[in-house]
PDB file of N, CA and C in Angstrom:
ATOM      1  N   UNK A   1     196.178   6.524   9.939  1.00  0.00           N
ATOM      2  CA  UNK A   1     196.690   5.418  10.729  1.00  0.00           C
ATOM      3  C   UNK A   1     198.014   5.863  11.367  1.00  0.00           C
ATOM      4  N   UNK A   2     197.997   5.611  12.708  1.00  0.00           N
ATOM      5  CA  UNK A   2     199.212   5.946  13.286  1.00  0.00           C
ATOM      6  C   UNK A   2     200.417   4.858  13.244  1.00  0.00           C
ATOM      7  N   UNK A   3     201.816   5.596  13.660  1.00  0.00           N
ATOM      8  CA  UNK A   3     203.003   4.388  12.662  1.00  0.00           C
ATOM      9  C   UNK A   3     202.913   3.471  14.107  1.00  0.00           C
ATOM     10  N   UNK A   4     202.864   2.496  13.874  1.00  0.00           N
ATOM     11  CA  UNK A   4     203.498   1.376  15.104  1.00  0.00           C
ATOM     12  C   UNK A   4     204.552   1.331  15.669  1.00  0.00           C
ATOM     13  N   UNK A   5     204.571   1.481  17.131  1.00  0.00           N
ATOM     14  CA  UNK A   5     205.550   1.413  17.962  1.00  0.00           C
ATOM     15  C   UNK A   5     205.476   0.585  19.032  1.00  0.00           C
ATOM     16  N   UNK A   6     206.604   0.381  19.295  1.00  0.00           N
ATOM     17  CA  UNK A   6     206.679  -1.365  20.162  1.00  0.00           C
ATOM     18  C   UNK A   6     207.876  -0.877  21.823  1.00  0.00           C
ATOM     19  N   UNK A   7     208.071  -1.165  22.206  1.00  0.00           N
ATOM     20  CA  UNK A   7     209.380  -1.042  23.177  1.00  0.00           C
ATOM     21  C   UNK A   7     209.970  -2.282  23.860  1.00  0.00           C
ATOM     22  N   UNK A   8     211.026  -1.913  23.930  1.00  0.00           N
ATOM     23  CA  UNK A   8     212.005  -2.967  23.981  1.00  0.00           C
ATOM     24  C   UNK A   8     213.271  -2.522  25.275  1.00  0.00           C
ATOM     25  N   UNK A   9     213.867  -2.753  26.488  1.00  0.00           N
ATOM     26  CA  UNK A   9     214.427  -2.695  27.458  1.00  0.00           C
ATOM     27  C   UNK A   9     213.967  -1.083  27.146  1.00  0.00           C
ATOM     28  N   UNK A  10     213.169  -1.084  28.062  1.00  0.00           N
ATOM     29  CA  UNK A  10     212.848   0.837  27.682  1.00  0.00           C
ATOM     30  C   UNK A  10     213.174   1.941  26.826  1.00  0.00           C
ATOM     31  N   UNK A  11     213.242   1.118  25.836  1.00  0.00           N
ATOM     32  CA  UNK A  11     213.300   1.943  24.590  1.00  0.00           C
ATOM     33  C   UNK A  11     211.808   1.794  23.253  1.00  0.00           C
ATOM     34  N   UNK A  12     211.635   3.166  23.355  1.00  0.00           N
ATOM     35  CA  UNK A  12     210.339   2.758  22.185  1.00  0.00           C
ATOM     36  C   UNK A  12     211.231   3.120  20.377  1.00  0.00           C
ATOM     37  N   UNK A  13     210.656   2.248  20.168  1.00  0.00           N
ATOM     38  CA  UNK A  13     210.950   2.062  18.596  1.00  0.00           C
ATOM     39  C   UNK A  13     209.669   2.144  17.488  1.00  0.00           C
ATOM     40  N   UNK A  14     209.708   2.690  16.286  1.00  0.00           N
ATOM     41  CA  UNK A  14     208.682   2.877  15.432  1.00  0.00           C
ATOM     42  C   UNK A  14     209.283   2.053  14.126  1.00  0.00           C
ATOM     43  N   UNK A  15     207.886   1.290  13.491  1.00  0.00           N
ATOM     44  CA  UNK A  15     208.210   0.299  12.364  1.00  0.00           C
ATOM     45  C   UNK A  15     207.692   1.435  11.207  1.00  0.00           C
ATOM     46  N   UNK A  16     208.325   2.058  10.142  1.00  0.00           N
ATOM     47  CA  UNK A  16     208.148   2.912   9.108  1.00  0.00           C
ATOM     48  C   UNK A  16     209.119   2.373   7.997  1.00  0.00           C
ATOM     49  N   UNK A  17     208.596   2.627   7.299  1.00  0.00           N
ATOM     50  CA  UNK A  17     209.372   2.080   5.918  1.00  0.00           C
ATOM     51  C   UNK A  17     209.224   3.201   4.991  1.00  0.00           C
ATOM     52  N   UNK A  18     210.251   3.276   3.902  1.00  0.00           N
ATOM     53  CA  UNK A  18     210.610   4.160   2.826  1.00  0.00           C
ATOM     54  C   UNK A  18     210.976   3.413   1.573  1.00  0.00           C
ATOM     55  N   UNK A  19     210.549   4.072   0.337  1.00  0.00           N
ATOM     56  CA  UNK A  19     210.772   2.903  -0.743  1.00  0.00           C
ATOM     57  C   UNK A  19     212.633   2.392  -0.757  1.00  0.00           C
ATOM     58  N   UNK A  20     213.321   3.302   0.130  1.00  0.00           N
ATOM     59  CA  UNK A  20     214.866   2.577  -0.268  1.00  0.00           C
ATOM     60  C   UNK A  20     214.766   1.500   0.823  1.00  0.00           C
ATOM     61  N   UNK A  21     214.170   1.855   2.173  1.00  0.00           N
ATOM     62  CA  UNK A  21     214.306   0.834   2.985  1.00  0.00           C
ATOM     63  C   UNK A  21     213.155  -0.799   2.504  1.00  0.00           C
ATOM     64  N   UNK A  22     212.407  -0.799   1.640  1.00  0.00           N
ATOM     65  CA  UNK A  22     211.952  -1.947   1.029  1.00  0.00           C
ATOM     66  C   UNK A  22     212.703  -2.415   0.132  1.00  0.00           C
ATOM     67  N   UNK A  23     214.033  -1.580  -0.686  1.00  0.00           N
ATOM     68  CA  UNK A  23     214.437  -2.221  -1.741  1.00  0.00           C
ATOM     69  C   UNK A  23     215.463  -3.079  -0.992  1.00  0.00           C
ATOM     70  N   UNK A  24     216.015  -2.459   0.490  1.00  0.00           N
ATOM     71  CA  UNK A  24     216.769  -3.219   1.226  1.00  0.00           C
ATOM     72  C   UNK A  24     216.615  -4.462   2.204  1.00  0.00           C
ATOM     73  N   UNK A  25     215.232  -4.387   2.305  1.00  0.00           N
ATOM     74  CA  UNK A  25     214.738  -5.119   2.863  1.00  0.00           C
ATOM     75  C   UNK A  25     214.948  -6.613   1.255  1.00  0.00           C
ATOM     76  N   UNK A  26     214.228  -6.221   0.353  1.00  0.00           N
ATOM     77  CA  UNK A  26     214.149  -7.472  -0.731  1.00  0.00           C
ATOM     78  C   UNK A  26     215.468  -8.077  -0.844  1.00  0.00           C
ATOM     79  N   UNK A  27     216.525  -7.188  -0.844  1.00  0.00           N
ATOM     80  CA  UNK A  27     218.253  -7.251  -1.312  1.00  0.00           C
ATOM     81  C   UNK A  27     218.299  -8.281  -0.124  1.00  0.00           C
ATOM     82  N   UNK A  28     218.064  -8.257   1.105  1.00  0.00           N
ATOM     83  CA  UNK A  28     218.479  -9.165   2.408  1.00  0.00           C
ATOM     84  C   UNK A  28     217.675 -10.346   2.666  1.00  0.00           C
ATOM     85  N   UNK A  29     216.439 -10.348   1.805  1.00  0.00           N
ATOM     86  CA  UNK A  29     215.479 -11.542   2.027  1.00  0.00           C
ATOM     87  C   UNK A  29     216.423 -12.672   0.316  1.00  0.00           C
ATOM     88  N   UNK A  30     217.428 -11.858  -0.421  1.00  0.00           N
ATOM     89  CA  UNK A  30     217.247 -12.915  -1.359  1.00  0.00           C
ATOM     90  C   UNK A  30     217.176 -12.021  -2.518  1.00  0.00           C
ATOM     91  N   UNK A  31     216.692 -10.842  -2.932  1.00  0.00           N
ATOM     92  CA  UNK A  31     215.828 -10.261  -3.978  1.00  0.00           C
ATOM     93  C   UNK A  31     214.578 -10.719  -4.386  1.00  0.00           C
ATOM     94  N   UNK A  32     213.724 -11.021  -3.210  1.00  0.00           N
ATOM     95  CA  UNK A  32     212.157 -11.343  -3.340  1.00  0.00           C
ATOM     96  C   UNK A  32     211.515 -10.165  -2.921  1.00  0.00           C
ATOM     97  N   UNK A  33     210.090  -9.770  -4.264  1.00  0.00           N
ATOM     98  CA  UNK A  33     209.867  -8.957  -3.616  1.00  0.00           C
ATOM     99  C   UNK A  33     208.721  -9.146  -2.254  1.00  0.00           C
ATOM    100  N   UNK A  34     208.502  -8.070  -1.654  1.00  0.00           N
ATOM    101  CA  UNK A  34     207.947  -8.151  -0.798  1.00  0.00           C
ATOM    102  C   UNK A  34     206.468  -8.307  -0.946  1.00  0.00           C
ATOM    103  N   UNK A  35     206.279  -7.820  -1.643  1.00  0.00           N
ATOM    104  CA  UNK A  35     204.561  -8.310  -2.295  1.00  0.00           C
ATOM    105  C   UNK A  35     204.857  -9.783  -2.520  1.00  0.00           C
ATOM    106  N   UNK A  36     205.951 -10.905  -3.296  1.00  0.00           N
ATOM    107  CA  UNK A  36     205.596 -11.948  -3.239  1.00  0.00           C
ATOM    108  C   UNK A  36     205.751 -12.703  -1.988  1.00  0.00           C
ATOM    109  N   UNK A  37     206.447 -12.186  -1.097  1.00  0.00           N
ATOM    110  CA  UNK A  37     206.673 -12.829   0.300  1.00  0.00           C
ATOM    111  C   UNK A  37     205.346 -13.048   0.914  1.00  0.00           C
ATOM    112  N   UNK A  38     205.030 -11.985   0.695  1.00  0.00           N
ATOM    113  CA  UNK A  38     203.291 -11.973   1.792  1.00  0.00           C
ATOM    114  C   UNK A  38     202.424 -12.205   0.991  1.00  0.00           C
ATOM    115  N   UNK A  39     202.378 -12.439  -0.227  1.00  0.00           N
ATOM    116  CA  UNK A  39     201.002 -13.025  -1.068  1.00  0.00           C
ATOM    117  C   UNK A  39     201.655 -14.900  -0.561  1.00  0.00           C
ATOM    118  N   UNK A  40     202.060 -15.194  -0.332  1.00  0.00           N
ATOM    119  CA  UNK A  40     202.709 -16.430  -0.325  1.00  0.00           C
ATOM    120  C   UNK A  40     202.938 -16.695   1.770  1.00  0.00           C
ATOM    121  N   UNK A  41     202.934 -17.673   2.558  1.00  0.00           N
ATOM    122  CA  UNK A  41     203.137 -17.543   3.902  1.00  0.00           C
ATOM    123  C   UNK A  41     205.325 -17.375   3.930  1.00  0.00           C
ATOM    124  N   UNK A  42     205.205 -15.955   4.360  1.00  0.00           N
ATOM    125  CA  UNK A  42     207.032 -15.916   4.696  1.00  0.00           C
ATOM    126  C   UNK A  42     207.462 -16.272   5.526  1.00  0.00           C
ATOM    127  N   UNK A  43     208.420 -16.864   5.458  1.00  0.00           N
ATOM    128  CA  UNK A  43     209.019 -17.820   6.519  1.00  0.00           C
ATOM    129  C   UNK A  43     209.600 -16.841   7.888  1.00  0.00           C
ATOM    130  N   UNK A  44     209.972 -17.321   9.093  1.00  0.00           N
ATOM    131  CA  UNK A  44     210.411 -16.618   9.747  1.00  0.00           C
ATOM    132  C   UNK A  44     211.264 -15.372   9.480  1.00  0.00           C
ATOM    133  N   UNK A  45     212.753 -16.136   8.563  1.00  0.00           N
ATOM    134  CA  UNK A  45     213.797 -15.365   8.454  1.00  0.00           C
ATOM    135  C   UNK A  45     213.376 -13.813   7.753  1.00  0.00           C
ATOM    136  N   UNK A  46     212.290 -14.502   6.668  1.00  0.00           N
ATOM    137  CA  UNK A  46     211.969 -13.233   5.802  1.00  0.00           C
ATOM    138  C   UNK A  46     211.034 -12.039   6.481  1.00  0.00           C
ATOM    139  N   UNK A  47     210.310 -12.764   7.531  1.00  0.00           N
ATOM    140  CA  UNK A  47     209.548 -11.675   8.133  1.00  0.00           C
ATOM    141  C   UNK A  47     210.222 -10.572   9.175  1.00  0.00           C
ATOM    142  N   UNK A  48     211.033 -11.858  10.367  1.00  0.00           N
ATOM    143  CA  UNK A  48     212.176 -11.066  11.155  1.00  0.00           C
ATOM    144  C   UNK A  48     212.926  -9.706  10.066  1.00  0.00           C
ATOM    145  N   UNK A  49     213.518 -10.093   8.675  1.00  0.00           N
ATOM    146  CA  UNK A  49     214.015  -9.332   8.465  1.00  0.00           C
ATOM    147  C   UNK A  49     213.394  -8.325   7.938  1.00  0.00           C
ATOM    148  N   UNK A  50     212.554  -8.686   6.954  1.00  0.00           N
ATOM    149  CA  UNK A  50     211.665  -7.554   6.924  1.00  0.00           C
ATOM    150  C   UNK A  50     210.995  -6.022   7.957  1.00  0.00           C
ATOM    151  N   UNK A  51     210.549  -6.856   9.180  1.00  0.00           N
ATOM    152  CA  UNK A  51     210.688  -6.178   9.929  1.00  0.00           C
ATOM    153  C   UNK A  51     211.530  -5.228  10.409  1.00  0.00           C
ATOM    154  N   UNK A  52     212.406  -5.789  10.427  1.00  0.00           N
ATOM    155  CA  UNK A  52     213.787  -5.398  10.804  1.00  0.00           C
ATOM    156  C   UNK A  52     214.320  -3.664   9.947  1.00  0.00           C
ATOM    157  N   UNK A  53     214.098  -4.043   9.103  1.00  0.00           N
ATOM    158  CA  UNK A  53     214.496  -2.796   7.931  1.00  0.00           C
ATOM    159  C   UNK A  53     213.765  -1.915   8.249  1.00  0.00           C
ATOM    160  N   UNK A  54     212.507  -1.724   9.334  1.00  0.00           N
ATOM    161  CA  UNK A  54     211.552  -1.058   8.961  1.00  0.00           C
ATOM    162  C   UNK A  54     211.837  -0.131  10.055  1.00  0.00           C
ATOM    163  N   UNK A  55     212.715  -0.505  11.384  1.00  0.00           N
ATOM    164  CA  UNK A  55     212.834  -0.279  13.014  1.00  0.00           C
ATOM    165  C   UNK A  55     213.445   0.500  12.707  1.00  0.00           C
ATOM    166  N   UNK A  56     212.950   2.162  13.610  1.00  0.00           N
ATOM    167  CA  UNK A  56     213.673   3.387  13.822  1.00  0.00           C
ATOM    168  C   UNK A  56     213.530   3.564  15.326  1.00  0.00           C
ATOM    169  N   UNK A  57     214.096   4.161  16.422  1.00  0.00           N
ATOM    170  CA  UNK A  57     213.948   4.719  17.569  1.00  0.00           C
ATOM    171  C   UNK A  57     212.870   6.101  17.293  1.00  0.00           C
ATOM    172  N   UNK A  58     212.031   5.870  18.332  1.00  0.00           N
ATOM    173  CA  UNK A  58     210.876   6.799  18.263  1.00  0.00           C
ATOM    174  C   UNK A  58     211.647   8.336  18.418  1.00  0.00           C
ATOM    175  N   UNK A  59     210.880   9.236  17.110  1.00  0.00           N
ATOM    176  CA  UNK A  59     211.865  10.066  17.588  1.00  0.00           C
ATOM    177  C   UNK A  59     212.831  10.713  16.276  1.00  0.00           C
ATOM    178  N   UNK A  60     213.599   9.869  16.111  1.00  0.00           N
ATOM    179  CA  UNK A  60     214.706   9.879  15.398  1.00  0.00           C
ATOM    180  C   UNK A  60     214.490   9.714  14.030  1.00  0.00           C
ATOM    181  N   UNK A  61     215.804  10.153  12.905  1.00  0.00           N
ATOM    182  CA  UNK A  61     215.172   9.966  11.362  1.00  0.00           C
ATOM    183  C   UNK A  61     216.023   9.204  10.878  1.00  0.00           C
ATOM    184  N   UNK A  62     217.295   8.413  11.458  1.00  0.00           N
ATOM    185  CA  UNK A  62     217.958   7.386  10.662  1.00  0.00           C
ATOM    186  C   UNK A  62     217.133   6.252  11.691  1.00  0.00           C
ATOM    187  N   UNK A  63     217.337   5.067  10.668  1.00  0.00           N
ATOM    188  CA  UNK A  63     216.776   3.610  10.977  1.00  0.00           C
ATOM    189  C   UNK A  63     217.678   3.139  11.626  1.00  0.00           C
ATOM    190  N   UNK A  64     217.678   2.220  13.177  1.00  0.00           N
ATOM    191  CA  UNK A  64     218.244   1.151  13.639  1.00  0.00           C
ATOM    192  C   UNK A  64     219.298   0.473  12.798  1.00  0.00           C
ATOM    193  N   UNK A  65     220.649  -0.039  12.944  1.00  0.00           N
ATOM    194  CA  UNK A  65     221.315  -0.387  11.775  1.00  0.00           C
ATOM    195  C   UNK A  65     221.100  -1.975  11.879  1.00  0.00           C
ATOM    196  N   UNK A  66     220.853  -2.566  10.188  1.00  0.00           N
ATOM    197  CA  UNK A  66     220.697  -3.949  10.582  1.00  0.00           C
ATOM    198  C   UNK A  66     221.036  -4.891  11.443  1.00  0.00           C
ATOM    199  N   UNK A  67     222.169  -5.089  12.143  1.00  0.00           N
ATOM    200  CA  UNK A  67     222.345  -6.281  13.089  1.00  0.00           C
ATOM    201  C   UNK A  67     221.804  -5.942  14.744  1.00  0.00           C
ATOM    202  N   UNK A  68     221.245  -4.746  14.784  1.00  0.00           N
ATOM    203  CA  UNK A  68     221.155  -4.504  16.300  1.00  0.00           C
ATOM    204  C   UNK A  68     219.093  -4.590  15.714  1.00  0.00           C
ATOM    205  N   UNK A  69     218.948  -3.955  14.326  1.00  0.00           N
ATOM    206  CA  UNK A  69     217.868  -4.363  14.488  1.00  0.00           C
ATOM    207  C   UNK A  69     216.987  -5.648  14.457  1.00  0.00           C
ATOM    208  N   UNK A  70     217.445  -6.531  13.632  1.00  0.00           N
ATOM    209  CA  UNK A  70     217.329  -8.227  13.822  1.00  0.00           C
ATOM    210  C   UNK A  70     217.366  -8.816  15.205  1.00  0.00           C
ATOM    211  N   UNK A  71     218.426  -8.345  16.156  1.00  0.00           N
ATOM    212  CA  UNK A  71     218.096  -8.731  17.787  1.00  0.00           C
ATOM    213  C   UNK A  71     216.948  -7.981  18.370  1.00  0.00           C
ATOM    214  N   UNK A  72     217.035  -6.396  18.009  1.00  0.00           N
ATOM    215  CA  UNK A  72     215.062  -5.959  18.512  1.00  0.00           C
ATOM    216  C   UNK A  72     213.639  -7.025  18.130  1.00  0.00           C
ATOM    217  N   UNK A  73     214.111  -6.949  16.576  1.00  0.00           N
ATOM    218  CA  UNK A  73     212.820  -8.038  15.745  1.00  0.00           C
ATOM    219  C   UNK A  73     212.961  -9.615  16.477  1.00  0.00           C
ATOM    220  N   UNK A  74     214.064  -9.879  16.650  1.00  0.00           N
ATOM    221  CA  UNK A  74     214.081 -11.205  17.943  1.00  0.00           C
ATOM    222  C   UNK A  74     213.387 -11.117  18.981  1.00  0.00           C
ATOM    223  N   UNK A  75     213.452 -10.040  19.996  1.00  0.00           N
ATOM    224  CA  UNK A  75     212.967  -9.514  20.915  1.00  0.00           C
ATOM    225  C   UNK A  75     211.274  -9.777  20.777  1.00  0.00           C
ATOM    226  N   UNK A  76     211.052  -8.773  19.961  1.00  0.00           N
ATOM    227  CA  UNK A  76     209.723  -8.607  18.853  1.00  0.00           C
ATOM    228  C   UNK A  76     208.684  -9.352  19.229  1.00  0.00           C
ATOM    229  N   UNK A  77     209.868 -10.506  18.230  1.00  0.00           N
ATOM    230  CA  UNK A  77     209.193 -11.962  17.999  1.00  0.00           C
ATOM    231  C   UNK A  77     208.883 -12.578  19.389  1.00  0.00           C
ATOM    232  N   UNK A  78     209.432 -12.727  20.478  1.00  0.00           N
ATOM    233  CA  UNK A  78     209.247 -13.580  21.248  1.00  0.00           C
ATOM    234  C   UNK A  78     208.068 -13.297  21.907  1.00  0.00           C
ATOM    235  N   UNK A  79     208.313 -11.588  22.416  1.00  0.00           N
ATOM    236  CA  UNK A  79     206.933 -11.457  23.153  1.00  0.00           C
ATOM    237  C   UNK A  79     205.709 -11.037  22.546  1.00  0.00           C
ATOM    238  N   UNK A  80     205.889 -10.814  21.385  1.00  0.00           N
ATOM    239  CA  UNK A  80     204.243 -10.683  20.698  1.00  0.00           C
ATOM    240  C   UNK A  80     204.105 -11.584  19.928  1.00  0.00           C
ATOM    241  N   UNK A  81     204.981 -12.141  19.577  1.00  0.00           N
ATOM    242  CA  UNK A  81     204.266 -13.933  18.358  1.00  0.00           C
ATOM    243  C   UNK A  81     204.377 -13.708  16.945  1.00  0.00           C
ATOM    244  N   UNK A  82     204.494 -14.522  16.073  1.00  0.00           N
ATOM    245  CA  UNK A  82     204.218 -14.256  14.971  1.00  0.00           C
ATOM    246  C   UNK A  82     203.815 -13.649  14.057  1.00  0.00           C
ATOM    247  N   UNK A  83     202.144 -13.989  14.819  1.00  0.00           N
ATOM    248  CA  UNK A  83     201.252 -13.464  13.884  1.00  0.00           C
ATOM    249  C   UNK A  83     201.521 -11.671  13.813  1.00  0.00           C
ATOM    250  N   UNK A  84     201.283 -11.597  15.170  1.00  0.00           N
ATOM    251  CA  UNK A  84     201.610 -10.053  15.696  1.00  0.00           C
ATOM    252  C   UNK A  84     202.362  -9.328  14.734  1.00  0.00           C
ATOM    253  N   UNK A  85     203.808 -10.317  14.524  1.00  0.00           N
ATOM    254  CA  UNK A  85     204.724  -9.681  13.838  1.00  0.00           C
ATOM    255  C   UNK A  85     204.239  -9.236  12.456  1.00  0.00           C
ATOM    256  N   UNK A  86     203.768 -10.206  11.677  1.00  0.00           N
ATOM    257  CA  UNK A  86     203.408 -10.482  10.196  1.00  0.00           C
ATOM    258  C   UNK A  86     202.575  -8.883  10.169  1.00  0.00           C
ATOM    259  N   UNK A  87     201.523  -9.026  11.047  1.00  0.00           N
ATOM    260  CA  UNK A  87     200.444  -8.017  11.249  1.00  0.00           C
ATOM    261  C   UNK A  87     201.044  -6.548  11.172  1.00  0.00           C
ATOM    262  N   UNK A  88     201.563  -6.383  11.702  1.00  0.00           N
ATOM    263  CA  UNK A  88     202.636  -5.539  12.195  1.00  0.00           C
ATOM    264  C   UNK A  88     203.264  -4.885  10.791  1.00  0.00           C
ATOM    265  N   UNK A  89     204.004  -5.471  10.130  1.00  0.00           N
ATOM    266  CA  UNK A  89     204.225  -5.187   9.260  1.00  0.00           C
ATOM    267  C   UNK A  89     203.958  -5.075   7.762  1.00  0.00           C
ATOM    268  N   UNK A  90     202.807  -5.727   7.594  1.00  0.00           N
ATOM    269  CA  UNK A  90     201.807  -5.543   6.454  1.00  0.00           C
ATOM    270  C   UNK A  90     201.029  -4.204   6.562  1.00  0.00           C
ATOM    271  N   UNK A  91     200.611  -4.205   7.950  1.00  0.00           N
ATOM    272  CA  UNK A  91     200.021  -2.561   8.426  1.00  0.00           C
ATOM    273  C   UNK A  91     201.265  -1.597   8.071  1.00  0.00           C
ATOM    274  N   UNK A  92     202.103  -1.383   8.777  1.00  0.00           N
ATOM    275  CA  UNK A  92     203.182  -0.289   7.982  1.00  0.00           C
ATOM    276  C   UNK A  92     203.461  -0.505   7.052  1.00  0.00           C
ATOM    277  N   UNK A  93     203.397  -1.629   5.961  1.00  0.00           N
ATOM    278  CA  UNK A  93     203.923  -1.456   4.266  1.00  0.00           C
ATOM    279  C   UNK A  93     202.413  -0.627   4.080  1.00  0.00           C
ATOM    280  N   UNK A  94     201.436  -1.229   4.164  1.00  0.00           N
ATOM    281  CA  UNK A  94     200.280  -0.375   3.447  1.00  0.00           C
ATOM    282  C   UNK A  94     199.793   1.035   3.885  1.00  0.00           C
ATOM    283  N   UNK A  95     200.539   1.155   5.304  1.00  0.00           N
ATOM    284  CA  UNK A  95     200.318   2.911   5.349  1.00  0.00           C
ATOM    285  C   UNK A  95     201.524   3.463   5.114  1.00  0.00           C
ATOM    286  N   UNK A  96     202.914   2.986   4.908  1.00  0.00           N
ATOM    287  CA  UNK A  96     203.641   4.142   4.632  1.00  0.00           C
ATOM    288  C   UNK A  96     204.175   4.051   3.263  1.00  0.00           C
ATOM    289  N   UNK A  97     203.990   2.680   2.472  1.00  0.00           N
ATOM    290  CA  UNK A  97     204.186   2.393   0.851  1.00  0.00           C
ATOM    291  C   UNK A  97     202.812   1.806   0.210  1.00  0.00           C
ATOM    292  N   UNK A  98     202.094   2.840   0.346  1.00  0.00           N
ATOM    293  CA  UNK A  98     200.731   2.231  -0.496  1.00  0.00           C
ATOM    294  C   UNK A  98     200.640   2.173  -1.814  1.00  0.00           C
ATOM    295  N   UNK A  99     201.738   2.924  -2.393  1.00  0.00           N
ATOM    296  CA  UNK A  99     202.274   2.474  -3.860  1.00  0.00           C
ATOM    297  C   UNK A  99     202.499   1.532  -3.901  1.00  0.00           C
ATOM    298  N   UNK A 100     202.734   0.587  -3.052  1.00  0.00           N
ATOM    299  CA  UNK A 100     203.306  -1.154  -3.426  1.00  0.00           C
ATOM    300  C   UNK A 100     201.961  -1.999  -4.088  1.00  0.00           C
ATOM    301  N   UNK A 101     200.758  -1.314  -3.295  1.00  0.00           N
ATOM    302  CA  UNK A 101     199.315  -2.071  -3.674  1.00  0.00           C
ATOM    303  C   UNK A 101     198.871  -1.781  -4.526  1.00  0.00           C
ATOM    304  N   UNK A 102     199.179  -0.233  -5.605  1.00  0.00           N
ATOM    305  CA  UNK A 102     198.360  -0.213  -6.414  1.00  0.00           C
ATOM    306  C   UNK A 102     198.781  -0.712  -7.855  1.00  0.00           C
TER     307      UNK A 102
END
């Protein structure tokens, strides 16, 4: 499975995750984990951010830093929708942390 990439004012960005970037992701939702977020419907904030943790510039090996990436995942959100989003990022937890499922 190839990693997902999105673009944003002409910039392409890739959603990849690493087990530190999920532990940071849980630390910013609250300390929920992320398996219970999505066995359960997550609310906006938790998905935006989730997402969010996951955004790198195509390309590159450090991640987007949180507050510029939450305005991309804004972005995100508006023109692909929700669901998109949710989708989006359940597909990159299970191809790049498939240890989370087993």
């Amino acid at each position: 499975m190839a990693d997902f990439t999105f673009d944003v004012d002409g910039t392409t960005y890739e959603l990849l995750y690493a087990e530190k970037r999920v532990e940071m992701a849980e630390s910013a939702i609250g300390n929920k984990s992320i398996i219970s977020v999505f066995t359960a419907q997550p609310t906006l904030r938790e998905t935006k951010t989730i997402f969010a943790y996951g955004i790198r510039e195509s390309g590159q090996s450090a991640w987007v830093n949180p507050t510029q990436a939450i305005e991309l995942a804004g972005k995100y959100l508006q023109e692909h929708g929700y669901a998109q989003m949710i989708e989006a990022v359940s597909d990159s937890l299970m191809k790049d942390c498939g240890f989370l499922f087993q």
